[in-house]
N, C-alpha and C. Protein backbone atom coordinates (compact mmCIF):
# COMPACT_ATOMS: atom_id res chain seq x y z
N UNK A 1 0.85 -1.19 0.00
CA UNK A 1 0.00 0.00 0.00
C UNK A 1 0.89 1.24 0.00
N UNK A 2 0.60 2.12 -0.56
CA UNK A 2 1.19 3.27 -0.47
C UNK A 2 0.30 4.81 -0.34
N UNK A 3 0.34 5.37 1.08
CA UNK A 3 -0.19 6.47 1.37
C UNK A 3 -1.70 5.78 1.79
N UNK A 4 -1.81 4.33 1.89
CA UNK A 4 -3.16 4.25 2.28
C UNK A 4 -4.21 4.06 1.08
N UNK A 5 -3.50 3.86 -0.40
CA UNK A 5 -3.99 3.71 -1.65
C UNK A 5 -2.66 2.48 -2.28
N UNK A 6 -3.49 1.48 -3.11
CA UNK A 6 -2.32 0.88 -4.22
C UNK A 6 -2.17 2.19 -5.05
N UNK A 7 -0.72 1.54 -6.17
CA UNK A 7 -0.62 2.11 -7.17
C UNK A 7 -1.62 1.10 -7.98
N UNK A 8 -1.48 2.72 -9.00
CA UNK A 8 -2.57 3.02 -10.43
C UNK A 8 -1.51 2.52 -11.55
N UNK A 9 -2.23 2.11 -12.60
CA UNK A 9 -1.59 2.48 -13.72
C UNK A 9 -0.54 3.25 -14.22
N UNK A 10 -1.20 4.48 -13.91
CA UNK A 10 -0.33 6.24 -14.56
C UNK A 10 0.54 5.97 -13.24
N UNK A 11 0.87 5.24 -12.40
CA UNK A 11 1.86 5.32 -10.61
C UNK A 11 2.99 4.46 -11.65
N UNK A 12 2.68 3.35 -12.01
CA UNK A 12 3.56 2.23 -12.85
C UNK A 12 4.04 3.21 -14.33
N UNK A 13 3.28 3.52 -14.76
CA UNK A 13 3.93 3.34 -16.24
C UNK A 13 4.89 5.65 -16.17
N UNK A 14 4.55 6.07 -14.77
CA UNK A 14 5.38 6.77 -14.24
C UNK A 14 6.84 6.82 -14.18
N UNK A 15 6.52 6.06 -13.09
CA UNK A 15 7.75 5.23 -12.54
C UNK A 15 8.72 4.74 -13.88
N UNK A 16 8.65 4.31 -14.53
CA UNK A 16 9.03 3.33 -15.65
C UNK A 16 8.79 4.26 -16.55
N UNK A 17 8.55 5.59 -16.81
CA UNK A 17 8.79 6.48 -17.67
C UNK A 17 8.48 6.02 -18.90
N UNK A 18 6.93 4.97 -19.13
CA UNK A 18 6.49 4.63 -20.39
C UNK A 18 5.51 6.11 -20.18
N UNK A 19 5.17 5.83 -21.82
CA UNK A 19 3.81 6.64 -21.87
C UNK A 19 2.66 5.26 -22.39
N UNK A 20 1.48 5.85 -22.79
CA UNK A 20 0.56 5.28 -22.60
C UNK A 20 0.57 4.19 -23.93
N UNK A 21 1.38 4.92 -25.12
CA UNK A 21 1.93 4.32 -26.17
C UNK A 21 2.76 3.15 -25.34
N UNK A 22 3.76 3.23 -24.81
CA UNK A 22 4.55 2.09 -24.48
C UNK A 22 3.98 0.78 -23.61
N UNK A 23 3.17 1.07 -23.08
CA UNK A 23 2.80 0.23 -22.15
C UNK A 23 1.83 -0.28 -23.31
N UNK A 24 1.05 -0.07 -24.13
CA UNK A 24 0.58 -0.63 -24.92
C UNK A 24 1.13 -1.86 -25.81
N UNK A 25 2.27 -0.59 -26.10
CA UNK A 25 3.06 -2.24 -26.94
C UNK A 25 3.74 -2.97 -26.41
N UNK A 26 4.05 -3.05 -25.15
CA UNK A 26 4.37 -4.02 -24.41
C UNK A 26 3.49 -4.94 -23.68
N UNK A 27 2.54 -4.39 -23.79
CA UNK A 27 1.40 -5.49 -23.25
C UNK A 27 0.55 -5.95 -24.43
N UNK A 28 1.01 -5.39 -25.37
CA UNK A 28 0.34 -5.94 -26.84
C UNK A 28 -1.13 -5.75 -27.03
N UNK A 29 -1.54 -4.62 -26.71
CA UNK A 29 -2.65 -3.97 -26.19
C UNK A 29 -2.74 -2.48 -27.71
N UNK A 30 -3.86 -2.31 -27.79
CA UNK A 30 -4.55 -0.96 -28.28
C UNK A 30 -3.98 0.21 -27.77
N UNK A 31 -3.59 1.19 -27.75
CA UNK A 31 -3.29 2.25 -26.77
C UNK A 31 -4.52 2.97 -26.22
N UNK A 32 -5.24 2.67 -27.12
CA UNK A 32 -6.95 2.99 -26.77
C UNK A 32 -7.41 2.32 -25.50
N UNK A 33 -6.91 0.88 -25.73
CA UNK A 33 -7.50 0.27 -24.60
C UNK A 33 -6.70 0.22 -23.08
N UNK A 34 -5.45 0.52 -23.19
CA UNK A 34 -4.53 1.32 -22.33
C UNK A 34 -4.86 2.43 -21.31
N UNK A 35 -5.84 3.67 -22.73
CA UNK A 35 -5.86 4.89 -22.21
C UNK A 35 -7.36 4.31 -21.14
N UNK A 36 -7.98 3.61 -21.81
CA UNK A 36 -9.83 2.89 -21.68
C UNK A 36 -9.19 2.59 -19.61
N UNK A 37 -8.42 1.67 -20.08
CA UNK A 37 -7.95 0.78 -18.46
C UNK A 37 -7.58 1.78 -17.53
N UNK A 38 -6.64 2.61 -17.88
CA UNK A 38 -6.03 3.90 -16.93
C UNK A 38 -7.50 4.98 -16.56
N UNK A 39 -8.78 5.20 -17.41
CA UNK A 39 -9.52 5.75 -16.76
C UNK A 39 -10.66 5.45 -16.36
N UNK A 40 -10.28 4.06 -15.67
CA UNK A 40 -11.31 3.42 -14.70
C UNK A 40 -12.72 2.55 -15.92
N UNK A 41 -12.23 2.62 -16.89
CA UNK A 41 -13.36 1.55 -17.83
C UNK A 41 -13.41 0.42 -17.99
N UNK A 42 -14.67 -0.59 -17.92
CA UNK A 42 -14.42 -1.55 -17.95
C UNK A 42 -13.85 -2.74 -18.73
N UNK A 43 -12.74 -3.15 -18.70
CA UNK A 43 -11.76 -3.79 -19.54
C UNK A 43 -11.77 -5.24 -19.31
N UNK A 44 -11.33 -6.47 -19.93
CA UNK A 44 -11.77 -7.87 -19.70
C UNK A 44 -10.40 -8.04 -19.16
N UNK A 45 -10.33 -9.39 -18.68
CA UNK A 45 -9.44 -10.13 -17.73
C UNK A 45 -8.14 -10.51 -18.42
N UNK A 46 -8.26 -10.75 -19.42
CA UNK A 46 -7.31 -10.95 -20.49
C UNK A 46 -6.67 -9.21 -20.73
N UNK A 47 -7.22 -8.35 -20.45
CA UNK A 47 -6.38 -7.25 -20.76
C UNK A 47 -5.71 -6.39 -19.45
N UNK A 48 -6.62 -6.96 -18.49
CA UNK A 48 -5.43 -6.70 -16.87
C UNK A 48 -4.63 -7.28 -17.04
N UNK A 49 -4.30 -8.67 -17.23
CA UNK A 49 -3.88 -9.87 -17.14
C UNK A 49 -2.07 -9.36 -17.57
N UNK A 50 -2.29 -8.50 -19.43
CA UNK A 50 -1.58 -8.24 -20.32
C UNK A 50 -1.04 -6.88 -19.50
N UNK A 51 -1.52 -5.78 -18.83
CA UNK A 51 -0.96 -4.55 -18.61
C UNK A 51 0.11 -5.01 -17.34
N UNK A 52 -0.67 -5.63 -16.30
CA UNK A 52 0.03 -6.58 -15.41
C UNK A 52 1.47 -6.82 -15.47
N UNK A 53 1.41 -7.91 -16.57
CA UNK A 53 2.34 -9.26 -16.87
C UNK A 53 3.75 -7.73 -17.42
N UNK A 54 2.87 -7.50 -17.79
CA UNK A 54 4.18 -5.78 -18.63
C UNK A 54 5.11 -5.26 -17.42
N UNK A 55 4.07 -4.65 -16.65
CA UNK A 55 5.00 -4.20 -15.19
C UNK A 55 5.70 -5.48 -14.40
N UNK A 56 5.07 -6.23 -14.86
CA UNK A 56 6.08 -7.13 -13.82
C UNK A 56 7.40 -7.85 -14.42
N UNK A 57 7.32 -7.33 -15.97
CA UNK A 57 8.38 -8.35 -16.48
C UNK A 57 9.36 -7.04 -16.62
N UNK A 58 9.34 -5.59 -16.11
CA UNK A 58 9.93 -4.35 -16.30
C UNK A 58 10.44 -4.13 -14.66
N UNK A 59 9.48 -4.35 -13.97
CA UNK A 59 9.96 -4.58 -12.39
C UNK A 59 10.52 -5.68 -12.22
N UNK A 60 10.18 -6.85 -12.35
CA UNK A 60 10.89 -8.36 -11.53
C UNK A 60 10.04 -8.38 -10.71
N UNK A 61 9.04 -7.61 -10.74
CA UNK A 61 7.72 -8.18 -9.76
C UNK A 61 7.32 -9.25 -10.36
N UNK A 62 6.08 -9.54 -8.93
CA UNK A 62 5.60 -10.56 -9.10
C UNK A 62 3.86 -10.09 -8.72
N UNK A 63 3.41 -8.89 -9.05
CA UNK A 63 2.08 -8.39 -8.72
C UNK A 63 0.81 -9.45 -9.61
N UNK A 64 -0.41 -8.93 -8.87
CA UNK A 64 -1.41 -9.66 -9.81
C UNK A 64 -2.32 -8.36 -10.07
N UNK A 65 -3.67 -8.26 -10.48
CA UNK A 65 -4.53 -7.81 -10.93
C UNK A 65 -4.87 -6.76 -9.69
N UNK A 66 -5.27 -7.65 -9.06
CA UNK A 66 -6.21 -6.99 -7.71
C UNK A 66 -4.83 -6.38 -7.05
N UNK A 67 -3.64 -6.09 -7.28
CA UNK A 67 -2.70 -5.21 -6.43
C UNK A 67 -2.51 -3.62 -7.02
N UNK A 68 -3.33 -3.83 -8.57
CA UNK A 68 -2.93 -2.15 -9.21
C UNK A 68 -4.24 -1.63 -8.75
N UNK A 69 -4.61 -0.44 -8.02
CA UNK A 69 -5.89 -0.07 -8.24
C UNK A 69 -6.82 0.32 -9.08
N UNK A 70 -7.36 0.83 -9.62
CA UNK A 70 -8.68 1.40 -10.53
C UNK A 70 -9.05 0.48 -11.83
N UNK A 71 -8.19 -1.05 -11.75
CA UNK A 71 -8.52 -1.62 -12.83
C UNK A 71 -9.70 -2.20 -12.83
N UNK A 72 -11.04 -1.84 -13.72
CA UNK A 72 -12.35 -2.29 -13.48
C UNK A 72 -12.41 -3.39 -14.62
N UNK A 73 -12.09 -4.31 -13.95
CA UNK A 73 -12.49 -5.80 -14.29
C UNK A 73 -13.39 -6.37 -14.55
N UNK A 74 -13.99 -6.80 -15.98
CA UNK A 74 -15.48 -7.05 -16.05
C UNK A 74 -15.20 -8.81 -16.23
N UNK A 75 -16.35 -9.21 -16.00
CA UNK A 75 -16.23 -10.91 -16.37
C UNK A 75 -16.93 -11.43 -17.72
């Protein structure tokens, strides 16, 4: 937790000095659907899954879904 909030999206791809373009093509994603995920829209499991797997293979983390906040996960 940080400040009593997870990090967001825009906290990760900050940090890591992508823009919204980069994190796209590294998660092999739309940048549309990038910008869609970063402002709280609902996005499928397969595309957390992909923004995820990005930060963690750029960190050496090992995060999941439910650790970034505002990602609205539809089923």
């Amino acid at each position: 937790m940080f400040g009593g909030h997870m990090p967001t999206i825009k906290y990760y791809r900050r940090i890591l000095g992508w823009s919204q373009y980069d994190l796209a093509r590294l998660a092999r994603l739309n940048p549309n659907t990038v910008r869609k995920a970063e402002n709280g829209k609902p996005i499928s499991g397969q595309t957390a899954i992909a923004i995820v797997d990005a930060f963690n293979e750029a960190l050496g983390e090992h995060m999941l879904v439910r650790d970034i906040e505002g990602l609205n996960v539809t089923v």
